[in-house]
Protein backbone atom coordinates (compact mmCIF):
# COMPACT_ATOMS: atom_id res chain seq x y z
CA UNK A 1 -25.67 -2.09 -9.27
CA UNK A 2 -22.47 -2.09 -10.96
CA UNK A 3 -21.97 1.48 -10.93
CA UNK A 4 -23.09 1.51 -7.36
CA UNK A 5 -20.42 -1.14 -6.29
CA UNK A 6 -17.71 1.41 -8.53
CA UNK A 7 -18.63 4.08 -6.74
CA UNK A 8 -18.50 2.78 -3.15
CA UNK A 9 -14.90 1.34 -4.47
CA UNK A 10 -13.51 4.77 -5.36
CA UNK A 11 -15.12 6.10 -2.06
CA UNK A 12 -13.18 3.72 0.18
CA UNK A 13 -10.30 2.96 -1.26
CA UNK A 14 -9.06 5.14 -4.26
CA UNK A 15 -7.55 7.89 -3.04
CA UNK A 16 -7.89 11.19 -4.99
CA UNK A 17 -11.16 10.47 -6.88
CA UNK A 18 -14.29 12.69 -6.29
CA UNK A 19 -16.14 10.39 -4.29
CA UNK A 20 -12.71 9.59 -2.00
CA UNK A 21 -12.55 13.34 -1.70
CA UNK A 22 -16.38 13.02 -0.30
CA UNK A 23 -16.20 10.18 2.01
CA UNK A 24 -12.78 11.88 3.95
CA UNK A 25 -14.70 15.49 4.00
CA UNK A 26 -17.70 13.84 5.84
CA UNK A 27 -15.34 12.13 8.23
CA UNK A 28 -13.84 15.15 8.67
CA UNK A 29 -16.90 16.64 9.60
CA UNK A 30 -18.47 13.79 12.05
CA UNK A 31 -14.92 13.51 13.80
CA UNK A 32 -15.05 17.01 14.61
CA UNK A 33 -18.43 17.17 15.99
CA UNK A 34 -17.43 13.56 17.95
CA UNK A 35 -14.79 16.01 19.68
CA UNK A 36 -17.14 18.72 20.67
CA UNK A 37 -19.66 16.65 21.43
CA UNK A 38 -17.34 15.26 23.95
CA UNK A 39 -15.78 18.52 25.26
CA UNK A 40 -19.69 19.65 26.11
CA UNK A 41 -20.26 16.32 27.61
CA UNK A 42 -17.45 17.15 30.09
CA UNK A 43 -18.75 20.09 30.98
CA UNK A 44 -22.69 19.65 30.86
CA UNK A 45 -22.25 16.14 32.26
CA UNK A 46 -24.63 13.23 30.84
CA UNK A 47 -27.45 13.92 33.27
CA UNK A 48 -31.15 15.61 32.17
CA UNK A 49 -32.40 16.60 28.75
CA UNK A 50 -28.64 17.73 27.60
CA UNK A 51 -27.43 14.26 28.36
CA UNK A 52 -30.06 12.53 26.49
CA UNK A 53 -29.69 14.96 23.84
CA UNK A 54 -25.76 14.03 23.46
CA UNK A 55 -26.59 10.37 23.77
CA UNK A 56 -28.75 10.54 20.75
CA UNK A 57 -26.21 12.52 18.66
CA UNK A 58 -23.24 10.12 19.29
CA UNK A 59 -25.45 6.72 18.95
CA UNK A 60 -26.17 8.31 15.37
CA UNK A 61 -22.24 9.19 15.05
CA UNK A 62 -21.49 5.87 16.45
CA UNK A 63 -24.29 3.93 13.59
CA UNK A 64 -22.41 6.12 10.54
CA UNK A 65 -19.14 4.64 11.57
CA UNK A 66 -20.30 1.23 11.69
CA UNK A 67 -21.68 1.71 8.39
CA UNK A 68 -18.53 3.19 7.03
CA UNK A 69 -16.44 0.38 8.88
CA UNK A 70 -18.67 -2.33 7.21
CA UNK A 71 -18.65 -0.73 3.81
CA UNK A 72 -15.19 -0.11 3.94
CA UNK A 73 -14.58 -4.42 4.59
CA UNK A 74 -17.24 -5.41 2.37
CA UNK A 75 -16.00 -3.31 -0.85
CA UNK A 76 -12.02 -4.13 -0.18
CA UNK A 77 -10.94 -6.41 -3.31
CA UNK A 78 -7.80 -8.99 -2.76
CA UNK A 79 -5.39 -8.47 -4.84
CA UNK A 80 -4.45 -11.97 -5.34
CA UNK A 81 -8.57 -12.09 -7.07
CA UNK A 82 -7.29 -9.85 -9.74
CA UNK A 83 -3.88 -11.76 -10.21
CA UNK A 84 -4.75 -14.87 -10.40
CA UNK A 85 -7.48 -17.09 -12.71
CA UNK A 86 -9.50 -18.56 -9.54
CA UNK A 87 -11.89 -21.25 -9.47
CA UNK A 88 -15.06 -20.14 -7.55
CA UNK A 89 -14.53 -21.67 -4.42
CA UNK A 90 -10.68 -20.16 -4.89
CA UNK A 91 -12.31 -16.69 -5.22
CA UNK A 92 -14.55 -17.38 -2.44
CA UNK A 93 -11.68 -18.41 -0.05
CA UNK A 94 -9.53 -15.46 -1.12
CA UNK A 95 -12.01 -12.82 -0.56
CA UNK A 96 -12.44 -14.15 2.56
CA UNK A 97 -9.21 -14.53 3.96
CA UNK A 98 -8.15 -11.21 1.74
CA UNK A 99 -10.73 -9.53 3.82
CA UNK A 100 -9.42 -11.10 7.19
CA UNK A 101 -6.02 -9.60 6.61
CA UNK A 102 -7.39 -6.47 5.72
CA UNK A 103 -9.11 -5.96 9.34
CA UNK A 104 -6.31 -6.98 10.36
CA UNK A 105 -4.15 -3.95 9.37
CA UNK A 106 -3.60 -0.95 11.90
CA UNK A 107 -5.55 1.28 10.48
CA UNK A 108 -8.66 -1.15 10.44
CA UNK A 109 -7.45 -2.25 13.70
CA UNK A 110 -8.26 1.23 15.09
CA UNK A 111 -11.52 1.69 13.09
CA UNK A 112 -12.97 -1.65 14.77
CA UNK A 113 -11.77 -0.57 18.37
CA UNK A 114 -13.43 2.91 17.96
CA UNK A 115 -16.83 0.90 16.70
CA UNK A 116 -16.63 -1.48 19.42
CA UNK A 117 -18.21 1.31 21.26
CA UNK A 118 -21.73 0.04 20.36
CA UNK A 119 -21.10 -2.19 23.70
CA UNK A 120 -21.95 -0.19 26.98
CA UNK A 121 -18.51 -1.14 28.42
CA UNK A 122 -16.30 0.03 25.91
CA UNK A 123 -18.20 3.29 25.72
CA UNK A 124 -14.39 4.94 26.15
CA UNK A 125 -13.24 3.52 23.09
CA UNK A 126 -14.78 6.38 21.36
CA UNK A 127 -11.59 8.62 21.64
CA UNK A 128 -10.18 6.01 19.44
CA UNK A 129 -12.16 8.29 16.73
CA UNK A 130 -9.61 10.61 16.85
CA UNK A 131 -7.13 8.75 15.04
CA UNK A 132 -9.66 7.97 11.61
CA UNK A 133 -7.12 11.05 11.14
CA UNK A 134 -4.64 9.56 10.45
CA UNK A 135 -6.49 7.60 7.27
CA UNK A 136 -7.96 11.08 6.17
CA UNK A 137 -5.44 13.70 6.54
CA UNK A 138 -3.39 14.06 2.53
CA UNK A 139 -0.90 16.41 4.22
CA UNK A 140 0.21 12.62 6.24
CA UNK A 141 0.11 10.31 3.27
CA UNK A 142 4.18 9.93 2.00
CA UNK A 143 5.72 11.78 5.27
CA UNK A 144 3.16 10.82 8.34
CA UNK A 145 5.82 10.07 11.39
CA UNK A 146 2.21 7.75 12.23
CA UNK A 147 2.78 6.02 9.10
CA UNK A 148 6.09 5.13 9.74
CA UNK A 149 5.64 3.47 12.93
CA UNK A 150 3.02 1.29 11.01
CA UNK A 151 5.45 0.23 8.16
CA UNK A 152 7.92 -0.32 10.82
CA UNK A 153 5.83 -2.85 12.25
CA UNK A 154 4.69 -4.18 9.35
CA UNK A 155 7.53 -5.32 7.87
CA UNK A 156 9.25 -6.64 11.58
CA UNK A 157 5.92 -7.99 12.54
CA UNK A 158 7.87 -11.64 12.79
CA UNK A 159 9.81 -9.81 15.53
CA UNK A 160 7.09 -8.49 17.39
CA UNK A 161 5.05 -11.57 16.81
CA UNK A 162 8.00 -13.15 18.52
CA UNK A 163 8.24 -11.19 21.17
CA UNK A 164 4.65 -10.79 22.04
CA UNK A 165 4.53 -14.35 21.69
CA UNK A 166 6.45 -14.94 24.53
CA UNK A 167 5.13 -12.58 26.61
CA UNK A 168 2.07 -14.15 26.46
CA UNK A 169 3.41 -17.53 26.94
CA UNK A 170 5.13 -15.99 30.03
CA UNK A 171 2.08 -14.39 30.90
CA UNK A 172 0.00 -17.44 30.93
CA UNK A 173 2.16 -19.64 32.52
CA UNK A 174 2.90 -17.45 35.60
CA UNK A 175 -0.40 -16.29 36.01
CA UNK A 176 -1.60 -20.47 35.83
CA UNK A 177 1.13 -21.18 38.14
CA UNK A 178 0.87 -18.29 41.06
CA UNK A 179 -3.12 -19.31 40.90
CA UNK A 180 -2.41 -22.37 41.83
CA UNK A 181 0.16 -21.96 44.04
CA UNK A 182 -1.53 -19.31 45.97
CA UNK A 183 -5.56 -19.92 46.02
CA UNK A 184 -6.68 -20.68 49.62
CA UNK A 185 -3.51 -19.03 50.85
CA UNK A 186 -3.50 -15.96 49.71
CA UNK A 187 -7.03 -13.29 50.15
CA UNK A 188 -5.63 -11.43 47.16
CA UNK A 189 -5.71 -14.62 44.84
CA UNK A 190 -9.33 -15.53 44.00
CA UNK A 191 -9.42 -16.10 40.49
CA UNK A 192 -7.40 -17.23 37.37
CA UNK A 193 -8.11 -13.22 36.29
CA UNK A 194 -5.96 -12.29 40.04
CA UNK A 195 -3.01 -14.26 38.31
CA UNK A 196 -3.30 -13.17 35.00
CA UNK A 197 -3.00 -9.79 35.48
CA UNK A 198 -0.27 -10.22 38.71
CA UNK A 199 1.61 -11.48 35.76
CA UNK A 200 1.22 -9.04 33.58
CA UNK A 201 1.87 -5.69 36.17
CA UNK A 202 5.23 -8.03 37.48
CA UNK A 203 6.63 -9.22 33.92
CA UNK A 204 5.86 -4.95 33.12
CA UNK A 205 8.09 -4.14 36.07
CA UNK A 206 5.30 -1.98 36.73
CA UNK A 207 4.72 -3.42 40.07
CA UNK A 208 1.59 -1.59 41.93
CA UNK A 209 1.58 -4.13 44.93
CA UNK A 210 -2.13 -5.13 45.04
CA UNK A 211 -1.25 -8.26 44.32
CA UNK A 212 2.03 -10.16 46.39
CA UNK A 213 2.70 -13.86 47.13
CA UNK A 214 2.19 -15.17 50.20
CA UNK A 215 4.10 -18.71 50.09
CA UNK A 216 7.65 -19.30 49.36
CA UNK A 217 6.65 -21.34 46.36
CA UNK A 218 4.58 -18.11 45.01
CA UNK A 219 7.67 -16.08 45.69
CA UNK A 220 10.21 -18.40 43.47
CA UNK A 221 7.57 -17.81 40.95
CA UNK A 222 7.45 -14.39 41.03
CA UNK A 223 11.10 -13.86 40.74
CA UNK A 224 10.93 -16.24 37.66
CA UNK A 225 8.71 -13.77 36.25
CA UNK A 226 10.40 -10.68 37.72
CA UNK A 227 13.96 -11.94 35.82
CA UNK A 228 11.80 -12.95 32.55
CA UNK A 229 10.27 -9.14 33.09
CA UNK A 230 13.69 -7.59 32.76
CA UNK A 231 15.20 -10.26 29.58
CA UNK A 232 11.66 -8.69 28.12
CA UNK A 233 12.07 -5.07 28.45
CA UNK A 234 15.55 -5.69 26.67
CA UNK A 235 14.49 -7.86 24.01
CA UNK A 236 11.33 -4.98 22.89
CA UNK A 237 14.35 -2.42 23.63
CA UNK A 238 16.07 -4.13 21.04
CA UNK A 239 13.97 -4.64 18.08
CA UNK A 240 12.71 -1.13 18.05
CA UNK A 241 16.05 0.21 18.30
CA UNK A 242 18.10 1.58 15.01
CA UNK A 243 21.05 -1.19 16.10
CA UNK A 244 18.76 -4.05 15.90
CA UNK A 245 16.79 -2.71 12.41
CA UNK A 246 20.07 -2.51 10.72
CA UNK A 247 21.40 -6.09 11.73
CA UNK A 248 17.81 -7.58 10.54
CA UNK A 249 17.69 -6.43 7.09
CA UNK A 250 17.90 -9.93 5.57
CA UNK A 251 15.10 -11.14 7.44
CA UNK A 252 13.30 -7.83 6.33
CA UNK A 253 14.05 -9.24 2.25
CA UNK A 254 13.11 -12.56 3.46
CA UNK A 255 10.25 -11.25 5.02
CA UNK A 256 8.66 -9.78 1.67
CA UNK A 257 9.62 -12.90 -0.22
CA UNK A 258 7.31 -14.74 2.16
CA UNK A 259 4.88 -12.13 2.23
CA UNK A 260 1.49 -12.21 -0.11
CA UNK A 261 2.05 -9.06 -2.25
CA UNK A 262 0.70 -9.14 -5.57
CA UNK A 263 0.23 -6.86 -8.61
CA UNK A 264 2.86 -4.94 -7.31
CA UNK A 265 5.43 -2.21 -9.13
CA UNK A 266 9.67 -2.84 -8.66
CA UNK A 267 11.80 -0.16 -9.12
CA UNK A 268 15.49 -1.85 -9.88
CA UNK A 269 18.14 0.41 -9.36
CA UNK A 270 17.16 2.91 -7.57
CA UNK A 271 19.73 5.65 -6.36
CA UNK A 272 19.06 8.38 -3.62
CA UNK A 273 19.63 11.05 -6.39
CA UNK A 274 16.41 9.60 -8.28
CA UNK A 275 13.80 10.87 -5.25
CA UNK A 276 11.95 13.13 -8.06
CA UNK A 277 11.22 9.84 -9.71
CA UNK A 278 9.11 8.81 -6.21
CA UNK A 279 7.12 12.42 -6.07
CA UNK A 280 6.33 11.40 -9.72
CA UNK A 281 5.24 7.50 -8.96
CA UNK A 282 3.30 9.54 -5.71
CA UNK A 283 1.33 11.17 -8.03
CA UNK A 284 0.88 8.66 -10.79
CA UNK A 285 -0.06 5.96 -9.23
CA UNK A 286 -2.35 4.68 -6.07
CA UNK A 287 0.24 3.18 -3.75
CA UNK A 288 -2.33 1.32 -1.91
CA UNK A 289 -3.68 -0.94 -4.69
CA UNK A 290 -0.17 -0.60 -6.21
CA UNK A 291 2.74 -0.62 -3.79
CA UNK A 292 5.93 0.40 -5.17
CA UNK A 293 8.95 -1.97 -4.01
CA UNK A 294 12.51 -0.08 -4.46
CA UNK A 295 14.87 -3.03 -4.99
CA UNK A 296 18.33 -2.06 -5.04
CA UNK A 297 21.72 -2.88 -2.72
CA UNK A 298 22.39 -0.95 0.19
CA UNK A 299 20.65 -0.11 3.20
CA UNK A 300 17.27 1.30 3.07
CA UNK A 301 17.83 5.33 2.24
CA UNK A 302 16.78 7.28 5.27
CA UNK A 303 14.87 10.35 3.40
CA UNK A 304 13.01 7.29 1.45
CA UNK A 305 9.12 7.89 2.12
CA UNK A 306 7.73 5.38 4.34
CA UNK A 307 5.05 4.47 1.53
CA UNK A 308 7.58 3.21 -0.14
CA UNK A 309 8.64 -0.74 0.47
CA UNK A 310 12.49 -1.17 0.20
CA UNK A 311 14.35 -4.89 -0.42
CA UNK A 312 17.79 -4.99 -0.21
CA UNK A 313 19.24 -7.26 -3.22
CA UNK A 314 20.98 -7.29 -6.35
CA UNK A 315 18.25 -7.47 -9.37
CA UNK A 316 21.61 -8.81 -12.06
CA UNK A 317 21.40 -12.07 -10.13
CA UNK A 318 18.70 -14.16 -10.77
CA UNK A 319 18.87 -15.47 -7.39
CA UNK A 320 18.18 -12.85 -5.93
CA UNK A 321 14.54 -11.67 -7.68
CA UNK A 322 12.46 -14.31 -5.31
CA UNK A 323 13.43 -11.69 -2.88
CA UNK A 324 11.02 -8.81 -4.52
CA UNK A 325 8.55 -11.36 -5.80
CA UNK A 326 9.07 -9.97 -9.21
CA UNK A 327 6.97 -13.19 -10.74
CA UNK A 328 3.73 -11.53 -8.82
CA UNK A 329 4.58 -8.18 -10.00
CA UNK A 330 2.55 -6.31 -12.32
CA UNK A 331 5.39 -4.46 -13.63
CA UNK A 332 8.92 -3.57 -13.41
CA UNK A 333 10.80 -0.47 -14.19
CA UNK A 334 14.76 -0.17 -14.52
CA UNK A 335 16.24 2.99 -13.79
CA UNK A 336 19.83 3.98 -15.58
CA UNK A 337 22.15 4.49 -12.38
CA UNK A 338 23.43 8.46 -12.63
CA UNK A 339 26.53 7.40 -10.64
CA UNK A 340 27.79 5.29 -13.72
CA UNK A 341 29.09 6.53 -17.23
CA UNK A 342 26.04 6.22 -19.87
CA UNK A 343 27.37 2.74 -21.30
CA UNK A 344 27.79 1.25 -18.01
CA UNK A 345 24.69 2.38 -16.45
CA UNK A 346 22.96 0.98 -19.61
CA UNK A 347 25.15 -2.27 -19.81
CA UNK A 348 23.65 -2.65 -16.52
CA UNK A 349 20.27 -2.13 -17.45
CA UNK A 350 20.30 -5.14 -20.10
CA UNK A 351 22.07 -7.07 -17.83
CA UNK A 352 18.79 -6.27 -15.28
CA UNK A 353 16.59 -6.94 -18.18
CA UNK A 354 18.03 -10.07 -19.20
CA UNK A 355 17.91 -11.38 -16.15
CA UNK A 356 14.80 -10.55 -15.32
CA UNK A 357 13.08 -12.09 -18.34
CA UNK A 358 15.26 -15.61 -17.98
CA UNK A 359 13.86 -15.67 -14.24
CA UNK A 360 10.31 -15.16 -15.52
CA UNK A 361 11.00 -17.88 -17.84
CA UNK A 362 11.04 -20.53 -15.29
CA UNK A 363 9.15 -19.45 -12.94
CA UNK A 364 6.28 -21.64 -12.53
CA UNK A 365 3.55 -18.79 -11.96
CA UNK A 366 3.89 -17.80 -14.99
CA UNK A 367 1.25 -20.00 -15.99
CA UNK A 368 -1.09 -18.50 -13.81
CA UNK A 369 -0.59 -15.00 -14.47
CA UNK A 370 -3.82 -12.70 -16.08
CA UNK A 371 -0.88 -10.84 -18.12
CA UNK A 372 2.85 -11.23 -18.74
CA UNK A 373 5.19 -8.85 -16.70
CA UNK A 374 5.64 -5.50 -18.14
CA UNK A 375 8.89 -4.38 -18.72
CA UNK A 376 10.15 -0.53 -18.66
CA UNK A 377 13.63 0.04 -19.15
CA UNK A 378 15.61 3.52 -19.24
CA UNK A 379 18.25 3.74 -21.52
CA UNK A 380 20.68 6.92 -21.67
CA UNK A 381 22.69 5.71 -24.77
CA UNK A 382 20.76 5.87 -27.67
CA UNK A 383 22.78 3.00 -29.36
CA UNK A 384 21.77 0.73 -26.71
CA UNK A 385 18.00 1.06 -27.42
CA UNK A 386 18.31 -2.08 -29.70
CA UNK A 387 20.17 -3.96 -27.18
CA UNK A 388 17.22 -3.20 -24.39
CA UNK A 389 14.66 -4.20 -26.74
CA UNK A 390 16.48 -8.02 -27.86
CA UNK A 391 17.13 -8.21 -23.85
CA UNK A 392 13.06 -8.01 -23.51
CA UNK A 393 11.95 -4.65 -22.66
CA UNK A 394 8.73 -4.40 -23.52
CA UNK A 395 8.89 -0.57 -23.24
CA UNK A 396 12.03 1.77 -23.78
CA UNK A 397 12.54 5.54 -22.42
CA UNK A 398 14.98 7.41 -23.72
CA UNK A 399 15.33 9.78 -21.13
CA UNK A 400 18.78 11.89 -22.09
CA UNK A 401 17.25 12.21 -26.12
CA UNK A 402 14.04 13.42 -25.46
CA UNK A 403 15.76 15.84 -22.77
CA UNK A 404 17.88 17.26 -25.38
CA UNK A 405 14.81 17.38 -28.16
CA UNK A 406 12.49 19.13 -26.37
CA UNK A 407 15.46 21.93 -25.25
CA UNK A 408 16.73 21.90 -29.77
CA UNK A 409 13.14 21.89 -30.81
CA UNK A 410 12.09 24.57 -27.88
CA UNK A 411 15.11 27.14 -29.03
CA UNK A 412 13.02 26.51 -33.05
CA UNK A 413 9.42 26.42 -31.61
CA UNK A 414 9.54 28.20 -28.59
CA UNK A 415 6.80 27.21 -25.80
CA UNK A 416 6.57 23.58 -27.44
CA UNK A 417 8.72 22.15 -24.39
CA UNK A 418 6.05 23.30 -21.98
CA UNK A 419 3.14 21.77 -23.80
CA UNK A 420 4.97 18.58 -24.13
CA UNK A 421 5.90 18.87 -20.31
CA UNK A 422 2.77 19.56 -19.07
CA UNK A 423 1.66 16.57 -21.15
CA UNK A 424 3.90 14.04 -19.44
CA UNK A 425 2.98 15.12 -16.20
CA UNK A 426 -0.02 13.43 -14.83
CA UNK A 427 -1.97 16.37 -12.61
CA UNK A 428 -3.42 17.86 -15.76
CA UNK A 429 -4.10 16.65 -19.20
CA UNK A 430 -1.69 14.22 -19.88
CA UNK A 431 -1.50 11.16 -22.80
CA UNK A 432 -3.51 7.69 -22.27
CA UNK A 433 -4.01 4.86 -24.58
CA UNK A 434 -7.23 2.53 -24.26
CA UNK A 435 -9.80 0.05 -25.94
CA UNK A 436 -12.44 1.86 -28.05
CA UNK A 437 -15.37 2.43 -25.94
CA UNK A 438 -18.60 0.82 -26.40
CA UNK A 439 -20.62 3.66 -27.64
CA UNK A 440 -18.63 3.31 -31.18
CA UNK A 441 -19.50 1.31 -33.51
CA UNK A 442 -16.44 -0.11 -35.88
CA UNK A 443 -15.19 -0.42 -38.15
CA UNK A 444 -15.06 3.40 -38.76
CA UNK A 445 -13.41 6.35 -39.75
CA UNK A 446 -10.57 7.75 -37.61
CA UNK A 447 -12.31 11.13 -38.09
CA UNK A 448 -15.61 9.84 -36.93
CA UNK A 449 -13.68 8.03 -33.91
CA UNK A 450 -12.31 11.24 -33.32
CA UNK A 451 -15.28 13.45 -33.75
CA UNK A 452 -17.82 10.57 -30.97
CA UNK A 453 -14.40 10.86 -28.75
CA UNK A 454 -14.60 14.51 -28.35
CA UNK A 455 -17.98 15.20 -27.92
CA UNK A 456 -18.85 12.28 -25.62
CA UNK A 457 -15.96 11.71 -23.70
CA UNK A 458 -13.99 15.38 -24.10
CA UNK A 459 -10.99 13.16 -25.54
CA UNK A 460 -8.68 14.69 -27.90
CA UNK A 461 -7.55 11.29 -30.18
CA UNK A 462 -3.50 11.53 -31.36
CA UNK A 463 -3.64 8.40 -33.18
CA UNK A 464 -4.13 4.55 -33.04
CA UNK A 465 -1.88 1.81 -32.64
CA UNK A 466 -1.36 -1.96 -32.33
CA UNK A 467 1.28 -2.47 -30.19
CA UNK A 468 3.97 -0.61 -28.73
CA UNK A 469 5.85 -0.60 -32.10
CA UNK A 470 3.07 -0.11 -34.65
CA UNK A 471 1.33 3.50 -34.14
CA UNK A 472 0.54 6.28 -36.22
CA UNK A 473 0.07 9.44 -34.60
CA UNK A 474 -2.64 11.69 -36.33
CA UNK A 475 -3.68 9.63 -39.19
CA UNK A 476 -6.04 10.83 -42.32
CA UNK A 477 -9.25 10.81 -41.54
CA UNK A 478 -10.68 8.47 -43.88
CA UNK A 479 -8.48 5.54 -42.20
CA UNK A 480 -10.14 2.99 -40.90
CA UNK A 481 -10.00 2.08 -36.93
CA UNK A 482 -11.28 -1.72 -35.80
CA UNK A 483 -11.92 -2.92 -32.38
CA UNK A 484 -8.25 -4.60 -32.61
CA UNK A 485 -6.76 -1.08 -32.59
CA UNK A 486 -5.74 0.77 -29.41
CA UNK A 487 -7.05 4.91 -28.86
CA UNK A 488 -3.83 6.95 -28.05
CA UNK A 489 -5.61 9.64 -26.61
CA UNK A 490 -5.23 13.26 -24.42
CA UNK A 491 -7.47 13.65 -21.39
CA UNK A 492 -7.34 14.36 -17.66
CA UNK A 493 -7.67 10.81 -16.53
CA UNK A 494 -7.88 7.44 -18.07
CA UNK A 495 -11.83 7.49 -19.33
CA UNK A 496 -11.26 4.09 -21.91
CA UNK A 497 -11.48 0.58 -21.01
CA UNK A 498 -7.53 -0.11 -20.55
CA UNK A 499 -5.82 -2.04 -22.72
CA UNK A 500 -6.31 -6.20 -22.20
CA UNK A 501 -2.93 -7.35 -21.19
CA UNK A 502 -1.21 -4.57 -19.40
């Protein structure tokens, strides 16, 4: 059963695994025939043996998508369950309200509307189909235009939820009002429907005229409407215009500080010049179950990706973290800023790092946290590795000395820099560390570890460790690995249990 649930996981919401890779193909597939089938229902029409025929194929395209729609729901996992030690009832509630927000999304908003076709009446929901596109197609995923317009939404949905809030206060009142105004008067006016929707073609400015008052009282009301019609069309001009998004960046910040992100990744000092470091985060991580928050000052970049989330602040003031909800992230990465000398982008750095780790500190969810925060920090000045370690980073890249090793040791070795490239880079056979798997017995010998690793899991083992700061890479056989020691291994994807803590 377990297995089963893992699978259905990967299927629906791990993007790039095999059975991910499955699930969009068959989509594919069925969305394509739901397009010809409708093309030949155009031209063969719906009546005779043809007609039935079609009926019976789309009812069994219209079953697999409520399947897939229910599967998809049932198998999503809140992230705040995996943050967070939860009572059962506290489990119970977030799943269910985790799941809530999830349908809620505009992606699931679309894949409900398009299954809503089950009902007779909303049979013409089924071109809705043709946007499960947008969830399949990888050529959208960082630069889909259709993306964009979601995150845009998204993260000014207190905006919209604003402004659609008074429309449909508007709405309601002047559709209530002109029914009773204008019932027994006016032919036109039967129903609390007639008003409702003469409220909704007049606050539009659409105006088709089936519908006009009759008594002067009616009229006052509909130029009520008619002016609130035209403050309307200004107010939606104005929030998804560039003007407005610019003057409404704080309330973006504030926005994610209120939001419910969890288990999250920050990115602290971020500069337009690092974009390769995105196409690498792209690839190496899942920026669905892990979004990636840039937090940096300065406007949002325009050539950012929209899958990235973007919070204006200043991560050397304390004050200023709530803004990214560093205490819920999972981990937090500082970049050295290019546009500064080495000792003042790393002075920086420590600065960020101090900071960060006095503000996680006292924070009170600390206390409720699976694992503490892990720290990366990227120092350029090799002196100032021991300063970024005492500031508390938990992990330290060196970025400019293992640059210039891998070119000295390339010009000695040659072809070593390539293997050692190819290695850091995550679409082939890159480096992993993990628990020892359950099919070992320990204690035992590193050779034997080695020997079970390669020919049951096609791992190549480089060494074991204890922590960051304790490791030994290729040890002598004979030595002796226990369960507390950690596999540094080589392999195309992380195939150990991962390591409890991080």
């Amino acid at each position: 059963m377990a297995g089963l649930v893992s699978t259905l996981t990967d299927a629906f919401h791990r993007p790039g695994t095999t059975p991910e890779r499955w699930t969009s193909g068959v989509v594919w597939v069925l969305i394509t025939l739901s397009i010809l089938l409708f093309l030949q229902e155009q031209a063969l029409g719906r009546q005779g043996s043809a007609g039935a025929l079609l009926d019976g194929i789309d009812s069994a395209l219209l079953v697999f998508f409520i399947v897939e729609y229910v599967l998809r729901v049932s198998t999503y996992v809140p992230a705040q369950t995996r943050f967070y030690e939860l009572s059962l009832a506290g489990r119970l509630r977030e799943h269910v309200v985790g799941r809530l927000r999830f349908m809620l999304s505009p992606l699931l908003v679309v894949d409900l509307l398009a299954v809503l076709a089950v009902y007779p009446p909303f049979r013409g929901l089924r071109a809705l189909r043709f946007l499960r596109l947008l969830r399949t197609a990888r050529f959208f995923r960082y630069s889909s235009p259709a993306l964009g317009v979601f995150r845009a939404v998204e993260e000014n949905r207190l905006l919209f939820f604003l402004g659609f809030g008074l429309f449909g206060l508007v709405t309601t009142v002047g559709g209530f009002s002109i029914f009773l105004v204008e019932r027994g008067t006016n032919p036109d006016v039967q129903t609390l429907g007639d008003g409702v929707w003469w409220a909704i073609v007049t606050l539009t400015t659409v105006g088709y005229g089936d519908l006009t008052p009759a008594t002067p009282l009616g009229k006052v009301v509909a130029g009520v409407v008619m002016v609130s019609g035209m403050v309307f069309l200004a107010l939606f001009a104005g929030i998804v215009s560039q003007s407005l998004m610019q003057t409404v960046l704080t309330l973006r910040a504030e926005q994610f500080r209120m939001s419910s992100y969890v288990d999250h990744i920050v990115v602290c000092g971020y500069e337009p010049g690092a974009r390769m470091l995105l196409d690498t985060l792209a690839e190496e991580l899942d920026l669905d179950q892990a979004p990636v928050v840039l937090f940096a000052p300065g406007e949002r970049p325009e050539n950012l990706p929209p899958a990235f989330l973007w919070v204006q602040g200043d991560p050397t003031k304390e004050s200023e973290l709530e803004k990214a909800r560093v205490a819920w992230a999972r981990a937090v990465l500082i970049i050295g800023r290019r546009s500064l000398l080495p000792p003042q982008a790393d002075a920086n750095t420590i600065l960020v790092a101090f900071t960060l780790r006095r503000y996680m500190k006292n924070h009170p969810v600390v206390e409720k946290r699976h694992r503490a925060l892990w720290l990366v920090a990227e120092i350029l000045d090799k002196e100032n590795v021991e300063h970024a370690r005492t500031a508390g980073a938990d992990e330290i890249i060196e970025t400019t000395r293992i640059g210039f090793s891998l070119v000295a040791h390339a010009i000695d070795m040659p072809g070593t820099a390539a293997v050692m490239g190819g290695l850091a880079d995550v679409s082939g056979h890159s480096v992993y560390v993990g628990q020892p798997p359950k099919g070992i017995s320990l204690p035992a010998s590193y050779g034997e570890v080695s020997r079970q690793l390669k020919t049951t899991h096609h791992l190549l083992l480089l060494g074991i460790r204890t922590g960051p700061e304790d490791q030994v890479v290729n040890p002598p056989d004979a030595t002796m690995v226990t369960a507390s020691h950690e596999l540094v291994y080589i392999g195309t994807e992380a195939r150990l249990p991962p390591v409890k803590g991080r």
